[in-house]
PDB file of N, CA and C in Angstrom:
ATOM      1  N   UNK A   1      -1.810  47.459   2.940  1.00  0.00           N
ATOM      2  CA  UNK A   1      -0.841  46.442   2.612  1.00  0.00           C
ATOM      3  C   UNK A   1      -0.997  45.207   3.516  1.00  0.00           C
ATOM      4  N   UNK A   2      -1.220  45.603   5.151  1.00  0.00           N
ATOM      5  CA  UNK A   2      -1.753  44.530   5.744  1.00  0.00           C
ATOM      6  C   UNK A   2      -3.169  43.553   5.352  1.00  0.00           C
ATOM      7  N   UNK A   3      -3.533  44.438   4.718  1.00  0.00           N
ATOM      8  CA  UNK A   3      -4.726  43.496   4.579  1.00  0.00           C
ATOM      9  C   UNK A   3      -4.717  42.544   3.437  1.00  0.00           C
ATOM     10  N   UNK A   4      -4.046  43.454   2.106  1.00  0.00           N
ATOM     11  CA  UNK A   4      -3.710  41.901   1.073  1.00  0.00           C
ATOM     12  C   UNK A   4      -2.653  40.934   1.532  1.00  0.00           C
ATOM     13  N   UNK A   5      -1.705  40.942   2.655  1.00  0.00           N
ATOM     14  CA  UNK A   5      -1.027  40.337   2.496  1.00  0.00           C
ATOM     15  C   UNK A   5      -1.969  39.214   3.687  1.00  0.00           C
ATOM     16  N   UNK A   6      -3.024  39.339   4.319  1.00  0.00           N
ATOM     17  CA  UNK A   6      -3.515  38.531   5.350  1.00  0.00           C
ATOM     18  C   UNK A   6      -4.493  37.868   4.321  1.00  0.00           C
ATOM     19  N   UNK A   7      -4.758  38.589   3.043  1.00  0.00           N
ATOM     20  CA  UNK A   7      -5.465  37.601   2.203  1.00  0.00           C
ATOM     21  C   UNK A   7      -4.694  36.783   1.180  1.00  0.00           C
ATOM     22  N   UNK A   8      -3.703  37.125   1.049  1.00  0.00           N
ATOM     23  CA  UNK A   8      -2.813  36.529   0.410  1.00  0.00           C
ATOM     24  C   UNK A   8      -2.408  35.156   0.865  1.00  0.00           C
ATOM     25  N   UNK A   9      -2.095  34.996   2.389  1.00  0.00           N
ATOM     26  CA  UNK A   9      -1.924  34.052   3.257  1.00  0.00           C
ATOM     27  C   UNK A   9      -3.001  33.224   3.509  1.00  0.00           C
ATOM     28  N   UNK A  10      -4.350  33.436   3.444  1.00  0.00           N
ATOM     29  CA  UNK A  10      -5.612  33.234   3.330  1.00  0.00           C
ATOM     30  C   UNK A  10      -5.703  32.046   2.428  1.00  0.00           C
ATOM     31  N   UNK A  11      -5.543  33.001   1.262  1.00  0.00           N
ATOM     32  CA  UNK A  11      -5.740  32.324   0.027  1.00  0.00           C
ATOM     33  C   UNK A  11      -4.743  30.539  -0.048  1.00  0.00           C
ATOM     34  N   UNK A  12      -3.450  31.262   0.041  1.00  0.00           N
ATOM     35  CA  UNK A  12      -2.630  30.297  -0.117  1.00  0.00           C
ATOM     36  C   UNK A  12      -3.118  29.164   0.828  1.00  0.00           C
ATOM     37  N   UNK A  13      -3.109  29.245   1.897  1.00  0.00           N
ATOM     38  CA  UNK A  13      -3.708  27.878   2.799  1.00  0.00           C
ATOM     39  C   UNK A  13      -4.927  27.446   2.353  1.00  0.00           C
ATOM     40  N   UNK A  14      -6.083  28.083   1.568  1.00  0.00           N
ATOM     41  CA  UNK A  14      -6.946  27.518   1.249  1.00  0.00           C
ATOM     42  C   UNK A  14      -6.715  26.409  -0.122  1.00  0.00           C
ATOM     43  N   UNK A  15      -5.417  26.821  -0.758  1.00  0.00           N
ATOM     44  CA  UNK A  15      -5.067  26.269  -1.793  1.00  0.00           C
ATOM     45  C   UNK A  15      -4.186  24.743  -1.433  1.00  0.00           C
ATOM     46  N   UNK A  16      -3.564  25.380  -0.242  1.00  0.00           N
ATOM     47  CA  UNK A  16      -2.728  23.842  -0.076  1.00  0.00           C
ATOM     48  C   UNK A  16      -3.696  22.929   0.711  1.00  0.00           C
ATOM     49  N   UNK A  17      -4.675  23.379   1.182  1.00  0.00           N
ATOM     50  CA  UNK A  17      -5.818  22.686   2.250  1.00  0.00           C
ATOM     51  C   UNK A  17      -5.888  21.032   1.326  1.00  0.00           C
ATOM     52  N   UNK A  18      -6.305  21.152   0.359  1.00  0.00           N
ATOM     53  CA  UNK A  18      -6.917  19.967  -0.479  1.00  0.00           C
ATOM     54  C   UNK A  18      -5.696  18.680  -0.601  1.00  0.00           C
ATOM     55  N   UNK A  19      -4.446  19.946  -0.679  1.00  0.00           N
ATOM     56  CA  UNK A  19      -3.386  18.739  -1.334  1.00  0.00           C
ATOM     57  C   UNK A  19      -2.611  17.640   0.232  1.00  0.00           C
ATOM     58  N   UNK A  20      -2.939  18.759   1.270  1.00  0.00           N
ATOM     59  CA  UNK A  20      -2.350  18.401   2.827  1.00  0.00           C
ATOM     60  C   UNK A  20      -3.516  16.988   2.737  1.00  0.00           C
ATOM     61  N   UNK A  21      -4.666  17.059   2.316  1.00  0.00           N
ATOM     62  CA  UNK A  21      -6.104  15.923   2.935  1.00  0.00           C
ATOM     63  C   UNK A  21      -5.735  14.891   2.140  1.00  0.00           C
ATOM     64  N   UNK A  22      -5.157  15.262   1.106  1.00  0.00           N
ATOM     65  CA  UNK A  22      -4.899  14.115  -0.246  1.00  0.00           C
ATOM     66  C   UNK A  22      -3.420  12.902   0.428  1.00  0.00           C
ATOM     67  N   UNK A  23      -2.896  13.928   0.816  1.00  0.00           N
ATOM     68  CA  UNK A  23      -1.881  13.134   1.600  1.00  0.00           C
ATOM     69  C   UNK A  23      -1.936  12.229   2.691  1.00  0.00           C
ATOM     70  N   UNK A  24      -2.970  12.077   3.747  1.00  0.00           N
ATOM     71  CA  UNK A  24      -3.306  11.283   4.475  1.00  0.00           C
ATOM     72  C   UNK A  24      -4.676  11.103   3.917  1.00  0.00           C
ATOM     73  N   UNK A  25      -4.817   9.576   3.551  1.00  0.00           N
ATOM     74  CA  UNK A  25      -5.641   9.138   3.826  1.00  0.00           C
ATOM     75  C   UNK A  25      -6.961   8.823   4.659  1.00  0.00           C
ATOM     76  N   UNK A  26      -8.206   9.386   4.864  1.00  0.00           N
ATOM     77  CA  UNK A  26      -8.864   8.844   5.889  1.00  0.00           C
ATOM     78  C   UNK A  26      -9.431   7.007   6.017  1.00  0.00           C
ATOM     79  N   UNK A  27     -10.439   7.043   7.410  1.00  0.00           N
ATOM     80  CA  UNK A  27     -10.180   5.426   7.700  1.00  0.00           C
ATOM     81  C   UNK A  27     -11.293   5.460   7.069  1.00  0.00           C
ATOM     82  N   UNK A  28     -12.732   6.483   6.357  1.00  0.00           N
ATOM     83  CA  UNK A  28     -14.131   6.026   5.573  1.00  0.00           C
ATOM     84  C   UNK A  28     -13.599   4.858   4.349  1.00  0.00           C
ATOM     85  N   UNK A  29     -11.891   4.598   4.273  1.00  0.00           N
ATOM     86  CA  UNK A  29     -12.018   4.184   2.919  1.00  0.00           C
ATOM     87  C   UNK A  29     -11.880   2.385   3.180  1.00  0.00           C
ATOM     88  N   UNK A  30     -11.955   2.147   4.896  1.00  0.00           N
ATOM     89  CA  UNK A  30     -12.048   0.609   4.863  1.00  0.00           C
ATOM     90  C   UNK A  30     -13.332   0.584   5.915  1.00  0.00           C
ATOM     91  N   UNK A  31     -13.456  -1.265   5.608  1.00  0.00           N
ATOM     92  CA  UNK A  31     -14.730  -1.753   5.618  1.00  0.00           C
ATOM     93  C   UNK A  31     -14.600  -2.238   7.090  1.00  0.00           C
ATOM     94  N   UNK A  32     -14.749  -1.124   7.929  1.00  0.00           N
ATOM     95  CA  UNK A  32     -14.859  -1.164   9.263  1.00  0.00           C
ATOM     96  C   UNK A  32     -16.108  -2.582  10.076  1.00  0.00           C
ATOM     97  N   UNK A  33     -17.416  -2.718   8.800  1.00  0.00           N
ATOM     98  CA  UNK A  33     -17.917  -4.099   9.547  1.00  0.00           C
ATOM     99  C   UNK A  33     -17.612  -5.060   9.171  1.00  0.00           C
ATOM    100  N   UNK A  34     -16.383  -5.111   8.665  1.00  0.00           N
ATOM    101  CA  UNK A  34     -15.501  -6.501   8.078  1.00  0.00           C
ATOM    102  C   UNK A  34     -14.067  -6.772   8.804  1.00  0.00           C
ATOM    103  N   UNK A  35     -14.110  -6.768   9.620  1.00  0.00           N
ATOM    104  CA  UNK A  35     -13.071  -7.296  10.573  1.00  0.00           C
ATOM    105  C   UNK A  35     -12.625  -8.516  10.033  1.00  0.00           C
ATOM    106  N   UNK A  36     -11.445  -8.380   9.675  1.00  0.00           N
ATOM    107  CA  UNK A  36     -10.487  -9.644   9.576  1.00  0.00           C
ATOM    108  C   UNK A  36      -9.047  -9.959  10.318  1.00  0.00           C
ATOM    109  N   UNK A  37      -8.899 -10.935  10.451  1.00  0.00           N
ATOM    110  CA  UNK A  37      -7.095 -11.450  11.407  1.00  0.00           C
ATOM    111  C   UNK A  37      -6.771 -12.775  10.331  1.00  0.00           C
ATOM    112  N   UNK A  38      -5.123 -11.837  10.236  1.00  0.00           N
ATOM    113  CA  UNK A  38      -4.639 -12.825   9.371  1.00  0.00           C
ATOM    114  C   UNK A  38      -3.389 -13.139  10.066  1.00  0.00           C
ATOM    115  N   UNK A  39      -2.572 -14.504  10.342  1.00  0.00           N
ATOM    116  CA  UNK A  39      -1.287 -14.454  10.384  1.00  0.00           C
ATOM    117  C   UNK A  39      -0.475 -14.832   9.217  1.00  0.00           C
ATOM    118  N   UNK A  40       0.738 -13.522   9.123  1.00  0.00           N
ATOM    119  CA  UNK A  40       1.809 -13.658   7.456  1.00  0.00           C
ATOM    120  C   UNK A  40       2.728 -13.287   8.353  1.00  0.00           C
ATOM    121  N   UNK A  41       3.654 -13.949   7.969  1.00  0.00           N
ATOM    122  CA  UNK A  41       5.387 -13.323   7.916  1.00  0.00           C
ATOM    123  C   UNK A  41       5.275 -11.759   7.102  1.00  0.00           C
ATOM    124  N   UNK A  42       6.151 -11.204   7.911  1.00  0.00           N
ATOM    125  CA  UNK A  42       6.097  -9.692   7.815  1.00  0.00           C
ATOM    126  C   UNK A  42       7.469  -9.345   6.465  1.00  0.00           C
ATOM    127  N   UNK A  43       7.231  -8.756   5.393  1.00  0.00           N
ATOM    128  CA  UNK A  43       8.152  -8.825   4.515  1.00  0.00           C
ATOM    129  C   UNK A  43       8.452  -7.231   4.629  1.00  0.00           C
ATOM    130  N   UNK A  44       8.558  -6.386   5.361  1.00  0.00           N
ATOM    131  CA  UNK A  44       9.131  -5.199   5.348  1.00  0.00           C
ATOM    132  C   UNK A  44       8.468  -4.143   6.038  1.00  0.00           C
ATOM    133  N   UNK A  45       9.276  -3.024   6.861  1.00  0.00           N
ATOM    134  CA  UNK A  45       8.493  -2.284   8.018  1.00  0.00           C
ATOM    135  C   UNK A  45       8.865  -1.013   7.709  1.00  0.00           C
ATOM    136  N   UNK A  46       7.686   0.401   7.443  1.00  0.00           N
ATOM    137  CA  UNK A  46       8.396   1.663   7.333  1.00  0.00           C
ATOM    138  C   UNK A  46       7.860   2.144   9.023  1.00  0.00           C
ATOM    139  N   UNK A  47       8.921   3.040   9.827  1.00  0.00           N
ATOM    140  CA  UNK A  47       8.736   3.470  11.029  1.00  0.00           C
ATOM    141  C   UNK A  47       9.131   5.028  10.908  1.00  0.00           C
ATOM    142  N   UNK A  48       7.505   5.795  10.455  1.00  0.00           N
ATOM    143  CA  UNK A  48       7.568   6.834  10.526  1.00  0.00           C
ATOM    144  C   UNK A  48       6.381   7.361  10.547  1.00  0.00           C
ATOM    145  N   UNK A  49       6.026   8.884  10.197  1.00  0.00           N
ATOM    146  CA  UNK A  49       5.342   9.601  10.880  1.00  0.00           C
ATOM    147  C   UNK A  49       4.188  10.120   9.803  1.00  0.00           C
ATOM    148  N   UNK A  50       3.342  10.633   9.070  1.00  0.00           N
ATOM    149  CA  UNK A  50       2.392  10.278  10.405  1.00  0.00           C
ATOM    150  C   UNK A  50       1.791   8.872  10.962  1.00  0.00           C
ATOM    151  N   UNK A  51       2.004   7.804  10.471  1.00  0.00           N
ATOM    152  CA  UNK A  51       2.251   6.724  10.926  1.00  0.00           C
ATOM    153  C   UNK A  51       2.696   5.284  10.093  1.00  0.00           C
ATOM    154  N   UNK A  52       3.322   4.331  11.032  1.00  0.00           N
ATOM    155  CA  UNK A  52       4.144   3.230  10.129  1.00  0.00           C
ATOM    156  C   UNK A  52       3.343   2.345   9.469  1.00  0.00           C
ATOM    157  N   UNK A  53       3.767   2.015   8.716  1.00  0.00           N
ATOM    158  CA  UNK A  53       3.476   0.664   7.403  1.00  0.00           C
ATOM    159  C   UNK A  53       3.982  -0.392   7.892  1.00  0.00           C
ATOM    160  N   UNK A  54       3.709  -1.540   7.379  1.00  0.00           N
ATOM    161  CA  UNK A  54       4.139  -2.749   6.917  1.00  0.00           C
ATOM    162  C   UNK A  54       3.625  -3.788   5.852  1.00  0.00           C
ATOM    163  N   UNK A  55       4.202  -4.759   5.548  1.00  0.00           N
ATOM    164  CA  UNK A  55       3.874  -5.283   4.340  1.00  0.00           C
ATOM    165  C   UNK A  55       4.348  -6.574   4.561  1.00  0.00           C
ATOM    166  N   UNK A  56       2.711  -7.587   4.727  1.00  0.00           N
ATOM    167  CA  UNK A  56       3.363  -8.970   4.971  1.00  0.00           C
ATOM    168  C   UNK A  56       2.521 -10.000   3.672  1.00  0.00           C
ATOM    169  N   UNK A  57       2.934 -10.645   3.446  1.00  0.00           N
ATOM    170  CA  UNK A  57       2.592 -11.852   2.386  1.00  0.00           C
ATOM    171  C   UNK A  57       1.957 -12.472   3.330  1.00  0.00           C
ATOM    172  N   UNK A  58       0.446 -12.699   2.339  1.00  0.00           N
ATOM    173  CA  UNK A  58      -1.036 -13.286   2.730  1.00  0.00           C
ATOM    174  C   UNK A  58      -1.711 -13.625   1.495  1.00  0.00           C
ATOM    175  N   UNK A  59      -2.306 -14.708   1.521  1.00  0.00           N
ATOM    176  CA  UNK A  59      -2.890 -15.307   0.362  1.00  0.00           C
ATOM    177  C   UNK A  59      -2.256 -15.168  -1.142  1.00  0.00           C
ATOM    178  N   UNK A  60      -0.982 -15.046  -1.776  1.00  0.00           N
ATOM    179  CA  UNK A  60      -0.689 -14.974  -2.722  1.00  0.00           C
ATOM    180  C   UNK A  60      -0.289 -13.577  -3.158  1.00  0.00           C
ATOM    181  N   UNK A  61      -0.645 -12.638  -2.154  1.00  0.00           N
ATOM    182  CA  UNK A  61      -0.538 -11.115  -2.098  1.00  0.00           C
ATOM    183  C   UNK A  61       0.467 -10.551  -0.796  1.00  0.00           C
ATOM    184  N   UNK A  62       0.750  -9.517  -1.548  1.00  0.00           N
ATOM    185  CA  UNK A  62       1.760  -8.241  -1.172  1.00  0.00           C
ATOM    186  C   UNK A  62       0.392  -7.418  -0.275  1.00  0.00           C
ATOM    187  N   UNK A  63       0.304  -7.754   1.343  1.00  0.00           N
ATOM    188  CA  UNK A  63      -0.696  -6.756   1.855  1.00  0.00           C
ATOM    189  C   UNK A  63      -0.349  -5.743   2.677  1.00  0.00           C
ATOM    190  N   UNK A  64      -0.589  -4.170   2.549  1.00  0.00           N
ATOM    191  CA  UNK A  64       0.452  -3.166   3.069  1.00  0.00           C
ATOM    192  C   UNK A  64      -0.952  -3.202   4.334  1.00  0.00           C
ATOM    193  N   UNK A  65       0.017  -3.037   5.580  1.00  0.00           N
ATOM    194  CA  UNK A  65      -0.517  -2.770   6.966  1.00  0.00           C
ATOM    195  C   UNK A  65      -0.474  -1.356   7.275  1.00  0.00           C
ATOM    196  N   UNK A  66      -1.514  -0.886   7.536  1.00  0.00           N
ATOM    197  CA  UNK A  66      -1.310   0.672   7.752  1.00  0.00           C
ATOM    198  C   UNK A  66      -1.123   0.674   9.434  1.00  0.00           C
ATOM    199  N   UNK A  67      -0.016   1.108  10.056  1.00  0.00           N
ATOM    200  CA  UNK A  67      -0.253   0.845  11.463  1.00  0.00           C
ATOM    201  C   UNK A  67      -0.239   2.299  12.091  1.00  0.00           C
ATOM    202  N   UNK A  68      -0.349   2.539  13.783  1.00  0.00           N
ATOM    203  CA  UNK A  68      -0.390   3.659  14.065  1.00  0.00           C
ATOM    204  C   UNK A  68       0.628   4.573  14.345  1.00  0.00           C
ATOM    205  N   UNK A  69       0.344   5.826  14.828  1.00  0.00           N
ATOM    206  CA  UNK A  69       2.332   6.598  15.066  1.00  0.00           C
ATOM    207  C   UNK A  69       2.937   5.788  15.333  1.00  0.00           C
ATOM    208  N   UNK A  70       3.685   6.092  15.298  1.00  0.00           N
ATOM    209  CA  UNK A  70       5.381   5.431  16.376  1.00  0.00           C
ATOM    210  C   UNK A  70       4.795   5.815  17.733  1.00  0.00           C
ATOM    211  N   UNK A  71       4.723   6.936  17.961  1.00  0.00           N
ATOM    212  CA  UNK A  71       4.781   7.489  19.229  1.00  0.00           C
ATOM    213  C   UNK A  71       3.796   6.319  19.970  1.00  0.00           C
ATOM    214  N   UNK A  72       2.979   6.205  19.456  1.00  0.00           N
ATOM    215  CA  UNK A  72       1.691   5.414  19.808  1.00  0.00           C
ATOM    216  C   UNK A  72       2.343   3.844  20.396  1.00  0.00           C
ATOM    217  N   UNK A  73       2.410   3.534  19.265  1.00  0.00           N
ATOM    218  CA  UNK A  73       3.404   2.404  19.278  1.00  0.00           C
ATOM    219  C   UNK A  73       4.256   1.899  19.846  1.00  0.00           C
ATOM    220  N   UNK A  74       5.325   2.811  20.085  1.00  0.00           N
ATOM    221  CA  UNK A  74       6.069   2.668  21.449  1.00  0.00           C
ATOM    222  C   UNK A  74       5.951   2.781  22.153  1.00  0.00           C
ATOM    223  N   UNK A  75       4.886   3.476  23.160  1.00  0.00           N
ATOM    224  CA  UNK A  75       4.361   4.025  24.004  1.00  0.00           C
ATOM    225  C   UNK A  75       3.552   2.297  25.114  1.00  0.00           C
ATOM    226  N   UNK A  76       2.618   1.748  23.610  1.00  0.00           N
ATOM    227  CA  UNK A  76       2.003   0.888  23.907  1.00  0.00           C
ATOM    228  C   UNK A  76       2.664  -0.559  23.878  1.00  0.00           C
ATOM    229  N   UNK A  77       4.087  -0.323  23.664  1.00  0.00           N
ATOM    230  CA  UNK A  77       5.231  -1.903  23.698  1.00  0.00           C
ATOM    231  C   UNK A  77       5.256  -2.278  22.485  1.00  0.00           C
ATOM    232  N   UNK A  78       5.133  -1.686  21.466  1.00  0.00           N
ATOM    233  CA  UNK A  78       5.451  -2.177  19.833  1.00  0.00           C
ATOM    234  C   UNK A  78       6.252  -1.434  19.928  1.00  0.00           C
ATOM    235  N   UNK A  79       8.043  -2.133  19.783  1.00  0.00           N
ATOM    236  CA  UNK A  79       8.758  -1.303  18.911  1.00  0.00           C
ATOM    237  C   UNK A  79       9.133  -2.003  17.558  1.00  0.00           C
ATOM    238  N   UNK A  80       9.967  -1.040  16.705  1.00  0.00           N
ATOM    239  CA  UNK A  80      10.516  -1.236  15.382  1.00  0.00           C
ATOM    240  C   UNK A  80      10.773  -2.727  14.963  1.00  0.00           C
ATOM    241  N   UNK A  81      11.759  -2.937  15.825  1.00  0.00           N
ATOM    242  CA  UNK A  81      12.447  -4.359  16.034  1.00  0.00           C
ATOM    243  C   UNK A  81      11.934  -5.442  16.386  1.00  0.00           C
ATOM    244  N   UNK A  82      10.473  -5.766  16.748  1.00  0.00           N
ATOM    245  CA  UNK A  82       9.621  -6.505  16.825  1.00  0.00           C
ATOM    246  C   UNK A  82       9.321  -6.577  15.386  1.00  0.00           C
ATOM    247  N   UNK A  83       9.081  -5.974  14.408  1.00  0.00           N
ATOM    248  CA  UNK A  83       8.432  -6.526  13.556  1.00  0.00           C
ATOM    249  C   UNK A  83       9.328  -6.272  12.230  1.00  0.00           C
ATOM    250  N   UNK A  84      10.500  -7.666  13.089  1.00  0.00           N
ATOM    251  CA  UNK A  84      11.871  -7.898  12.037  1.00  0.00           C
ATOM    252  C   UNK A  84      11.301  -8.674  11.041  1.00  0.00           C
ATOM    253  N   UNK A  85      11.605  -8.161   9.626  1.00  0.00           N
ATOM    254  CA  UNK A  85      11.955  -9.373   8.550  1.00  0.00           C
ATOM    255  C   UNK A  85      11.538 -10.546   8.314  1.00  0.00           C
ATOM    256  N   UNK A  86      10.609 -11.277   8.117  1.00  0.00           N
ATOM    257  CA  UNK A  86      10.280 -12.631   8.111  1.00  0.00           C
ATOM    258  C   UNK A  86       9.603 -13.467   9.374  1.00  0.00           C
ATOM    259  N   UNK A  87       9.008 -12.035  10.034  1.00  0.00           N
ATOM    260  CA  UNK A  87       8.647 -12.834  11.312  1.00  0.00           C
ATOM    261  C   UNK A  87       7.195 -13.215  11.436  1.00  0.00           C
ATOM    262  N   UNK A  88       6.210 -13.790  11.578  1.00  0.00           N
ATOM    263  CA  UNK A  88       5.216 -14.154  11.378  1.00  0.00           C
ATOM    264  C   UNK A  88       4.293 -13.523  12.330  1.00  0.00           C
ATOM    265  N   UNK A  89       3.713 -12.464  12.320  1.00  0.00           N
ATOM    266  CA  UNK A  89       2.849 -11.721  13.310  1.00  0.00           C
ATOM    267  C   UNK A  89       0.989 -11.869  12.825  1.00  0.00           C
ATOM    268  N   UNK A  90       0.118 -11.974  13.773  1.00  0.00           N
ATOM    269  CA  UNK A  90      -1.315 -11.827  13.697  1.00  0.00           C
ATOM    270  C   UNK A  90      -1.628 -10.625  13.858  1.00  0.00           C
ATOM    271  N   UNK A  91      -2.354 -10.506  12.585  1.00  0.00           N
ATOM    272  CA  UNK A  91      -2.927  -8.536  12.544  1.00  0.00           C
ATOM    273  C   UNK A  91      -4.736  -8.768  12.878  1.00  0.00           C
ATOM    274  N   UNK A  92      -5.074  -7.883  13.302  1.00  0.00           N
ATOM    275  CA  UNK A  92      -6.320  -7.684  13.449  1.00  0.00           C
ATOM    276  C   UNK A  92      -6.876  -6.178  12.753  1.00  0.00           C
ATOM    277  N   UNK A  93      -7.575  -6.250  11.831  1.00  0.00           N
ATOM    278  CA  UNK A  93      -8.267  -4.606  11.567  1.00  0.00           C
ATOM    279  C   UNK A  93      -8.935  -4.782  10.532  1.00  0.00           C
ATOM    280  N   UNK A  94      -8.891  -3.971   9.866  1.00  0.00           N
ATOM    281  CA  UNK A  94     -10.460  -3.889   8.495  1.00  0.00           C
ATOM    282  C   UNK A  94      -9.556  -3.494   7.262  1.00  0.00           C
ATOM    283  N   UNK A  95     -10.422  -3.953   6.400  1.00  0.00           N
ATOM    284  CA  UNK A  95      -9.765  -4.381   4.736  1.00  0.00           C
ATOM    285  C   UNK A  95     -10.144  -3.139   4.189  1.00  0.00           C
ATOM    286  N   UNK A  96      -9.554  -2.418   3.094  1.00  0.00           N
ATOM    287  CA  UNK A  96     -10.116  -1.418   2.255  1.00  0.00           C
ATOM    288  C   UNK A  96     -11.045  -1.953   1.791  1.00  0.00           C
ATOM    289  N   UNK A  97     -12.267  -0.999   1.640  1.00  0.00           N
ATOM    290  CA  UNK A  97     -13.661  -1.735   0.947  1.00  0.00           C
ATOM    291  C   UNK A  97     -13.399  -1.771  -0.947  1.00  0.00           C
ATOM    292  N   UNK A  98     -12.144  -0.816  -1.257  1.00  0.00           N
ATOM    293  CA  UNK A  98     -11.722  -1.456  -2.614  1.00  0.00           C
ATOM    294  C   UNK A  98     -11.403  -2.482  -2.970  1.00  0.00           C
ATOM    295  N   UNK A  99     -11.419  -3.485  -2.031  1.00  0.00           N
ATOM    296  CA  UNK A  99     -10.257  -4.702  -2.444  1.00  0.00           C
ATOM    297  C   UNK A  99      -8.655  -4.392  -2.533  1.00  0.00           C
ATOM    298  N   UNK A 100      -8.261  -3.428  -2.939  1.00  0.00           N
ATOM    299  CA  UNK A 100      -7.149  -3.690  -2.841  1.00  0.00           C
ATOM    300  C   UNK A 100      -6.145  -4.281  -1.329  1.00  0.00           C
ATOM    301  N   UNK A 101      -5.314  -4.766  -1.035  1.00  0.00           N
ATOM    302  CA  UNK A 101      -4.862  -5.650  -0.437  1.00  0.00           C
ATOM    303  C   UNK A 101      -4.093  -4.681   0.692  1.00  0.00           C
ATOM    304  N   UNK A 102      -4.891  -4.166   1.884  1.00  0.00           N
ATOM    305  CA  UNK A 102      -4.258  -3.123   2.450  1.00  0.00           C
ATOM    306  C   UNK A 102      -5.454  -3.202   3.482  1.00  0.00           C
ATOM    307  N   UNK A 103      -4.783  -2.956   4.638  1.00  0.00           N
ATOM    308  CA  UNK A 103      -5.545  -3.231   5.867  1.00  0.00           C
ATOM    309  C   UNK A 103      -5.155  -1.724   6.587  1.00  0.00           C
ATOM    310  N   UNK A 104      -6.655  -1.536   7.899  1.00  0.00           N
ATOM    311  CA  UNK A 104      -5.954  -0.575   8.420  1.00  0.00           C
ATOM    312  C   UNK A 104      -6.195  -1.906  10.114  1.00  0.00           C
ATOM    313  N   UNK A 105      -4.462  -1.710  10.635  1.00  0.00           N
ATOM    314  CA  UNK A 105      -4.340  -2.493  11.769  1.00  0.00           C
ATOM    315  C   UNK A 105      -4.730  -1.692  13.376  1.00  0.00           C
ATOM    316  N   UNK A 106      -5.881  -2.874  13.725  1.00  0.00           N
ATOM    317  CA  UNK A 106      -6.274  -2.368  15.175  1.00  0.00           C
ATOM    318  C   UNK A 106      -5.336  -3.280  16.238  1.00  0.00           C
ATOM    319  N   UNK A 107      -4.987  -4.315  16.348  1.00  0.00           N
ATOM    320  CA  UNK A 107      -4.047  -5.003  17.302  1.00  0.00           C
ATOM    321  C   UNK A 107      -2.786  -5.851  16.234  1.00  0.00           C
ATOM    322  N   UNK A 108      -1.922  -6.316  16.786  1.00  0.00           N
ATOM    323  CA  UNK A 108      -0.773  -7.015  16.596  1.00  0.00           C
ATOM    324  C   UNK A 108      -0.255  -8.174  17.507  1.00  0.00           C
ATOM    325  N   UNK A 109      -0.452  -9.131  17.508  1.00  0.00           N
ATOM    326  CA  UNK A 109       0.132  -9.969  18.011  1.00  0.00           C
ATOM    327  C   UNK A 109       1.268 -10.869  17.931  1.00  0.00           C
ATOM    328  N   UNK A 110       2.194 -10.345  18.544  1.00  0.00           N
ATOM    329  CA  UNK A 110       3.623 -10.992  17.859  1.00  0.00           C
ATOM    330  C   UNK A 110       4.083 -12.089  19.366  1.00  0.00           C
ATOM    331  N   UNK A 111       4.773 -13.283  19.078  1.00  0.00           N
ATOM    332  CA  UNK A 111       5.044 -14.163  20.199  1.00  0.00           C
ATOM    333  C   UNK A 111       4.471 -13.984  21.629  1.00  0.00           C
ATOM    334  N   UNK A 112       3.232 -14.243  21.158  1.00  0.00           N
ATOM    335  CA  UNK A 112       1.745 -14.297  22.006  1.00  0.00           C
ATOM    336  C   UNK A 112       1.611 -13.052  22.933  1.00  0.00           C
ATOM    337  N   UNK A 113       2.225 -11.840  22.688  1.00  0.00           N
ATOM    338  CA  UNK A 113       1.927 -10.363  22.795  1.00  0.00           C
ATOM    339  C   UNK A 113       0.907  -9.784  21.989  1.00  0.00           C
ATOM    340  N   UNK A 114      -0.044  -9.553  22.362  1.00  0.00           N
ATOM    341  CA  UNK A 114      -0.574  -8.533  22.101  1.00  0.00           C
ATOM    342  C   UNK A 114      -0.879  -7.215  22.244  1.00  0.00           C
ATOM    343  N   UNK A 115      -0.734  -6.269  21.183  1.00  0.00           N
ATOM    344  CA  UNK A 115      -0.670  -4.362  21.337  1.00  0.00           C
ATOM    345  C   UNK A 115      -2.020  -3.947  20.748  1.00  0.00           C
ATOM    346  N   UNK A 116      -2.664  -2.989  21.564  1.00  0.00           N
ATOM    347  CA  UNK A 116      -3.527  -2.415  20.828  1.00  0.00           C
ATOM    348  C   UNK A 116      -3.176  -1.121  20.396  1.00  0.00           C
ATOM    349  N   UNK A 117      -3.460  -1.108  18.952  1.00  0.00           N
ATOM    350  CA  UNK A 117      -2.713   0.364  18.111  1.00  0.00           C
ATOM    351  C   UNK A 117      -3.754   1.390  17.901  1.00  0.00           C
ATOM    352  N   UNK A 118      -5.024   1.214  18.298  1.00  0.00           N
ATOM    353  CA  UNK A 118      -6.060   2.117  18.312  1.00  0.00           C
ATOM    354  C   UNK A 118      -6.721   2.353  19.211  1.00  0.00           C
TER     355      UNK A 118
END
């Protein structure tokens, strides 16, 4: 009985394995020798785990910032409240090589602070 139930458990983690990877994203999916810095007013901030978002208007586009933990983040002098509502911050990091309009962020520079998030 011990032994189907250690394959049973087996099994099952091998089954959720795929859907846990699907859920985070890895970084192969941006164009790491394309470094870009943009400054946009920041139009909205999620502060959570496994790490925060943001979303600032740049060139005519809605561009979501993938940023790092919190833990990270705070740790390194970015908190929440820095990156209020309409505030105009310089991102530094690499573009999805899809085009779509989504960065993953290596620094932040907000009122001539700069954080490094990686």
């Amino acid at each position: 009985m011990a032994i189907f139930r250690r394959s049973a458990l087996v099994v099952a983690a091998l089954l959720a394995a795929p859907q846990a990877t699907q859920a985070h994203h890895g970084w192969s999916s941006y164009a790491s020798d394309k470094p870009i810095k943009l400054t946009a007013p920041v139009t909205g901030v999620t502060w959570g785990n496994p790490h925060g978002a943001a979303k600032v208007s740049y060139g005519g586009k809605t561009w979501v910032v993938v940023l790092a933990p919190t833990a990270r983040m705070e740790a390194r002098g970015l908190k929440q409240d820095a990156l209020v509502k309409a505030r105009a911050v310089t991102l530094e990091g690499y573009p999805r090589s899809d085009g779509t309009p989504e960065m993953r962020i290596e620094r932040v520079t907000i009122d001539g602070k700069t954080v490094e998030l990686r």
